[in-house]
PDB file of N, CA and C in Angstrom:
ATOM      1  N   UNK A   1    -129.274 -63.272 246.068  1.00  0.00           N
ATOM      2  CA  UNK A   1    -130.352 -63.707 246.933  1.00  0.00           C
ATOM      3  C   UNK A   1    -131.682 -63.357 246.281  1.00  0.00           C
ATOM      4  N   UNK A   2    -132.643 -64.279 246.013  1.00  0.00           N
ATOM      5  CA  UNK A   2    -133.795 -64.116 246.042  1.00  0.00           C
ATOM      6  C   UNK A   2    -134.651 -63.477 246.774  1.00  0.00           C
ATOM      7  N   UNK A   3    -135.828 -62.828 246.281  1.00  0.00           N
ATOM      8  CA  UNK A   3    -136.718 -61.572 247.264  1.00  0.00           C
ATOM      9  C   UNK A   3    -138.124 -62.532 247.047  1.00  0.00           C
ATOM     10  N   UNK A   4    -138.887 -61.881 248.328  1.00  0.00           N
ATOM     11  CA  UNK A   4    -139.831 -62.667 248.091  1.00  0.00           C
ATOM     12  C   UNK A   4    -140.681 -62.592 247.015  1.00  0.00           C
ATOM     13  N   UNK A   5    -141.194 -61.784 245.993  1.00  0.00           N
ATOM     14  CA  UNK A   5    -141.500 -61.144 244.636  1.00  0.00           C
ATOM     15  C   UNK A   5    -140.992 -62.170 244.002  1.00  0.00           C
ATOM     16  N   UNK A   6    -139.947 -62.960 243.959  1.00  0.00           N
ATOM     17  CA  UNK A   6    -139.591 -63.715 243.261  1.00  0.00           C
ATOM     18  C   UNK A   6    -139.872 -65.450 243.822  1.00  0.00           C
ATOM     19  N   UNK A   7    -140.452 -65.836 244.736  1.00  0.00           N
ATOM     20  CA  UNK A   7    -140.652 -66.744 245.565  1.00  0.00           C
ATOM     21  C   UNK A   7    -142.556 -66.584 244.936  1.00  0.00           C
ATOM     22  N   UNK A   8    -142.992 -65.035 245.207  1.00  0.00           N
ATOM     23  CA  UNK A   8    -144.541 -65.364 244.727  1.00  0.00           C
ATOM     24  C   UNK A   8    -144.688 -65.561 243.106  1.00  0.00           C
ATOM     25  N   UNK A   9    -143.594 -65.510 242.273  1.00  0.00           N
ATOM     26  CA  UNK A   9    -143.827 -65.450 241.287  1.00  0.00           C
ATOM     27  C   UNK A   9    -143.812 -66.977 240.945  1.00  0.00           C
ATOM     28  N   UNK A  10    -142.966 -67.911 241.482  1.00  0.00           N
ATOM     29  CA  UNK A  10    -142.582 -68.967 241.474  1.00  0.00           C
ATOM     30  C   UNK A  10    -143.750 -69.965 241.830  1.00  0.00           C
ATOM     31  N   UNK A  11    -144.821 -69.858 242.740  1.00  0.00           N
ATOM     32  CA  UNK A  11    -145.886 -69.924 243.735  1.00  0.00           C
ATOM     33  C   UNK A  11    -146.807 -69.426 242.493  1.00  0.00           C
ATOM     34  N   UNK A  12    -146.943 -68.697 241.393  1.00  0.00           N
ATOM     35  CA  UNK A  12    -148.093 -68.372 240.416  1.00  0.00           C
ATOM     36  C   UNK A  12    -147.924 -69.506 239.490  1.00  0.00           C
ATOM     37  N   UNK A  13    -146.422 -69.524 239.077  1.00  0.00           N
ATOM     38  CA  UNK A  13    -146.055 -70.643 238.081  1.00  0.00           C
ATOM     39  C   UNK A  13    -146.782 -72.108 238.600  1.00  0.00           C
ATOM     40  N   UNK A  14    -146.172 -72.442 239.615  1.00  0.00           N
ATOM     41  CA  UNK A  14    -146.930 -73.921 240.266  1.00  0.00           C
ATOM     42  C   UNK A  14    -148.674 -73.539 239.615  1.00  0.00           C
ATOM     43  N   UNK A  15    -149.215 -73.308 240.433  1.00  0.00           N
ATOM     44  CA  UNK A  15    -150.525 -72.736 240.118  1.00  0.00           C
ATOM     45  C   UNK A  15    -151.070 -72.864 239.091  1.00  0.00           C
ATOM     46  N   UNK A  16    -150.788 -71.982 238.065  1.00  0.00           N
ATOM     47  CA  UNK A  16    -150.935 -72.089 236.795  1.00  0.00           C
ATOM     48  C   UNK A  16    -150.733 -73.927 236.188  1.00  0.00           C
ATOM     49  N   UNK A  17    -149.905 -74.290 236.689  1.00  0.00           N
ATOM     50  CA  UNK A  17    -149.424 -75.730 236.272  1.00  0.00           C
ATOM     51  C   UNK A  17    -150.576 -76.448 236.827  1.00  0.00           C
ATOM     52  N   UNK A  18    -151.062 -76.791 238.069  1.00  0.00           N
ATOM     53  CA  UNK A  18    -151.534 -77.362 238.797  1.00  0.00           C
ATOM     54  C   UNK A  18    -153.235 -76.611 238.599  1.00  0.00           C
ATOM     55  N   UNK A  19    -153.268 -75.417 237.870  1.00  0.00           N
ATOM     56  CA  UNK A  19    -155.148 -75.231 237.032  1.00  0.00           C
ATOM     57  C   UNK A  19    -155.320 -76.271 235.834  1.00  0.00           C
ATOM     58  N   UNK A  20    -154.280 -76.415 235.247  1.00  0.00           N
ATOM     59  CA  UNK A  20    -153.846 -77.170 233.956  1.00  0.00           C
ATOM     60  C   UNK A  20    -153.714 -78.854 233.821  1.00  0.00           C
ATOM     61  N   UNK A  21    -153.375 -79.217 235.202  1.00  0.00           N
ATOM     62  CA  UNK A  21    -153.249 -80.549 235.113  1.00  0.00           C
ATOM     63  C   UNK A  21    -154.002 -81.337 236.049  1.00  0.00           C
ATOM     64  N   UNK A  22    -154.315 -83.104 235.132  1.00  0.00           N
ATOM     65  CA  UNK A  22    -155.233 -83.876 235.517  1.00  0.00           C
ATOM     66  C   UNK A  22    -154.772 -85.286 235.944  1.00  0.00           C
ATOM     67  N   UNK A  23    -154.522 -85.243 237.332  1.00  0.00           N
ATOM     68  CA  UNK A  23    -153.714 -86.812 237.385  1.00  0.00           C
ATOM     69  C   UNK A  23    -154.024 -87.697 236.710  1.00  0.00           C
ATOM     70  N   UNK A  24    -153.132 -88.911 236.072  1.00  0.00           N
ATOM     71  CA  UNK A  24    -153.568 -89.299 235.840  1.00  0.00           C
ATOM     72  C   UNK A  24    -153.201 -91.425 236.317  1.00  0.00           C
ATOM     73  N   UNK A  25    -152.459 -90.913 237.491  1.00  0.00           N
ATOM     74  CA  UNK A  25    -151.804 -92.426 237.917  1.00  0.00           C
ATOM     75  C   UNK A  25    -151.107 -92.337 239.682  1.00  0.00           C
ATOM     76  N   UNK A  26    -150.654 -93.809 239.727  1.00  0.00           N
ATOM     77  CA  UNK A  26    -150.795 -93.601 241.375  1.00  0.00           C
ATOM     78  C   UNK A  26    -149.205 -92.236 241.232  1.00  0.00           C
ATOM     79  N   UNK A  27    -148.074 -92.568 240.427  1.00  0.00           N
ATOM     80  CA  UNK A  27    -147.049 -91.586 240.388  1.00  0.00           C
ATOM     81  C   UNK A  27    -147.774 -90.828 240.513  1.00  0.00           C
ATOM     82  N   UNK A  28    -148.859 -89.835 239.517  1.00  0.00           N
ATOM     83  CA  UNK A  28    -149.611 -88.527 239.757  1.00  0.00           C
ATOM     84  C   UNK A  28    -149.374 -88.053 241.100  1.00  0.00           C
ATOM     85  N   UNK A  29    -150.451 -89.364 242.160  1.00  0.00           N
ATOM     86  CA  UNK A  29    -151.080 -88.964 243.344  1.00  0.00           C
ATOM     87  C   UNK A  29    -149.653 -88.890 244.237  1.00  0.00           C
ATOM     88  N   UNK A  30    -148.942 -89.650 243.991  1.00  0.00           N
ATOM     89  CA  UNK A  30    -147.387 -89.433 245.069  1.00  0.00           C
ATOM     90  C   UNK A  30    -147.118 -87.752 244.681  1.00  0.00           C
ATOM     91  N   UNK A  31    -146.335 -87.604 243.544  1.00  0.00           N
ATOM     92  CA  UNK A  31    -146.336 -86.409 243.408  1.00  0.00           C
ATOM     93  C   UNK A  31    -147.099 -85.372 244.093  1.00  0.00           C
ATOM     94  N   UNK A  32    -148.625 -85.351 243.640  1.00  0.00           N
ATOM     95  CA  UNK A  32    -149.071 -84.378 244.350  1.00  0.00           C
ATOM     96  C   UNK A  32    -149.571 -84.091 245.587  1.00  0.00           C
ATOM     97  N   UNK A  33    -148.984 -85.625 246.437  1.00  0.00           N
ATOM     98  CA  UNK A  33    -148.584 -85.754 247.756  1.00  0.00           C
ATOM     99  C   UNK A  33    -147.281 -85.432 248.217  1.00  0.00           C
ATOM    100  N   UNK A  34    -146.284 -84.903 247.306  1.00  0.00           N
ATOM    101  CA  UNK A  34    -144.893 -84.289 247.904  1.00  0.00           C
ATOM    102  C   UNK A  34    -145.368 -83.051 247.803  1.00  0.00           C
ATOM    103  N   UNK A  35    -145.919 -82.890 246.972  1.00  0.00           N
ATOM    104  CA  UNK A  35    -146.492 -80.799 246.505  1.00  0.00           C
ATOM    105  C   UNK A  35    -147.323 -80.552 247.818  1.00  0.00           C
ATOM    106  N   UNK A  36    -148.524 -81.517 248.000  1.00  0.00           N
ATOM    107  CA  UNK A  36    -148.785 -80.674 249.434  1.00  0.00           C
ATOM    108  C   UNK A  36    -148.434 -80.712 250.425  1.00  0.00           C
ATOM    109  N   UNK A  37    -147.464 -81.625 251.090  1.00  0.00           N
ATOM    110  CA  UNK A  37    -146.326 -81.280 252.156  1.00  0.00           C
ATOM    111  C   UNK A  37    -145.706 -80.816 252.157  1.00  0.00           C
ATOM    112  N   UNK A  38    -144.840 -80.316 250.919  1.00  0.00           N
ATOM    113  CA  UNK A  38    -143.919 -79.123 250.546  1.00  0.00           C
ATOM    114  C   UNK A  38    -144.508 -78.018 250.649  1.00  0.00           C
ATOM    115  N   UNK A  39    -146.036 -77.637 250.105  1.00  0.00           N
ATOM    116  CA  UNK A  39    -146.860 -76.242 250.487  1.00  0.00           C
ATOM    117  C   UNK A  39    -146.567 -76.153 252.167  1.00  0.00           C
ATOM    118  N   UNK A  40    -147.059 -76.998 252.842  1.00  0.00           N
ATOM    119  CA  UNK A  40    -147.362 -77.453 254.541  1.00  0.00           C
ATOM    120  C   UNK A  40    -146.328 -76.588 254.985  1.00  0.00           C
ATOM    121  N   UNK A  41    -145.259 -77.457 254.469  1.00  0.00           N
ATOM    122  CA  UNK A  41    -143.693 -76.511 255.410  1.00  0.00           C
ATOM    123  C   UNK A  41    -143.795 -75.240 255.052  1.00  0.00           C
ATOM    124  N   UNK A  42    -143.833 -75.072 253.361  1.00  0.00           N
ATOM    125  CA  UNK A  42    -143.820 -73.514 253.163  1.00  0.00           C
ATOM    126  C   UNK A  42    -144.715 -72.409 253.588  1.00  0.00           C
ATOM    127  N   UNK A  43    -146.035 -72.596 253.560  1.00  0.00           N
ATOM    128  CA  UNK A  43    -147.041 -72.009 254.933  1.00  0.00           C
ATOM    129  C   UNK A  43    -146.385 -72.023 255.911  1.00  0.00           C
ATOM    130  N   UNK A  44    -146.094 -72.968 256.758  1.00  0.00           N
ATOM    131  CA  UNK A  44    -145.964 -72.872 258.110  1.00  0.00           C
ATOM    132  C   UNK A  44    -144.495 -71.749 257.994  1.00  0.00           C
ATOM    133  N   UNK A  45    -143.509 -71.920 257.382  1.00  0.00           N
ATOM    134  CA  UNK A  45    -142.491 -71.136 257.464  1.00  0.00           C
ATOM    135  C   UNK A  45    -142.831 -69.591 257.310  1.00  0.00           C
ATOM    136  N   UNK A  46    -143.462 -69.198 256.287  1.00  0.00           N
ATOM    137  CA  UNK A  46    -144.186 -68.277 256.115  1.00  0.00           C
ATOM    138  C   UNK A  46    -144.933 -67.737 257.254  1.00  0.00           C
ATOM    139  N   UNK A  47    -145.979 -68.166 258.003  1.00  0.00           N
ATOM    140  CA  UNK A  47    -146.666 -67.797 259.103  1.00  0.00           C
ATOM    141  C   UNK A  47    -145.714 -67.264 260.469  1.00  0.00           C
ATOM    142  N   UNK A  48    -144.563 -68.138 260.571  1.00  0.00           N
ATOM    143  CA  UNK A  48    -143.611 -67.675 261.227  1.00  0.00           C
ATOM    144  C   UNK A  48    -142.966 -66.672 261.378  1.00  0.00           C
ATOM    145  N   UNK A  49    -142.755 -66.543 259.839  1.00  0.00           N
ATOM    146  CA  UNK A  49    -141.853 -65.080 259.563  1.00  0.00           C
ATOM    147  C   UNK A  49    -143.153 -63.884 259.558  1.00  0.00           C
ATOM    148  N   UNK A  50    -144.086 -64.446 259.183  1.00  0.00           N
ATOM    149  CA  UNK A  50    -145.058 -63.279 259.402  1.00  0.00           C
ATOM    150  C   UNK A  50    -145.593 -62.990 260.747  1.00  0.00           C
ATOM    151  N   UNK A  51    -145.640 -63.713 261.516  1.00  0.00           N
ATOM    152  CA  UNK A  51    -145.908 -63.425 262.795  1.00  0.00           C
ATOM    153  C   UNK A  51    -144.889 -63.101 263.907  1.00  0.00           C
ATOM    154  N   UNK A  52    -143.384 -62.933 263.257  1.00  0.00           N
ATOM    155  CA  UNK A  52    -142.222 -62.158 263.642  1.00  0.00           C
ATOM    156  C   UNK A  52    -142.460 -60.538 262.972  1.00  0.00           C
ATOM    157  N   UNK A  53    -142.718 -60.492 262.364  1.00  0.00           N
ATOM    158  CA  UNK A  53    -142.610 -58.926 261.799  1.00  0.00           C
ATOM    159  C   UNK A  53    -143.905 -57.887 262.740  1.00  0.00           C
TER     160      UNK A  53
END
């Protein structure tokens, strides 16, 4: 099982990728229209579990 340490490390990698890159087509913009609905859920899941603890 994965820890979360390993979930933020994963979350630096994106990051790093996404300081680095420059769309450059409508694929680009789809893509980085699945990346920010995929962030969406992962926030919101996150906020959940944090506002359980």
């Amino acid at each position: 099982m994965q820890s979360l340490k390993d979930a933020l490390a994963l979350l630096e990698q994106v990051e790093k990728i996404l300081n680095n890159y420059t769309p450059k087509s409508e694929e680009d913009r789809k893509l980085l229209n699945m990346l920010i609905s995929k962030n969406m859920k992962i926030e919101a899941e996150a906020y959940a579990k944090y506002i359980r603890v």
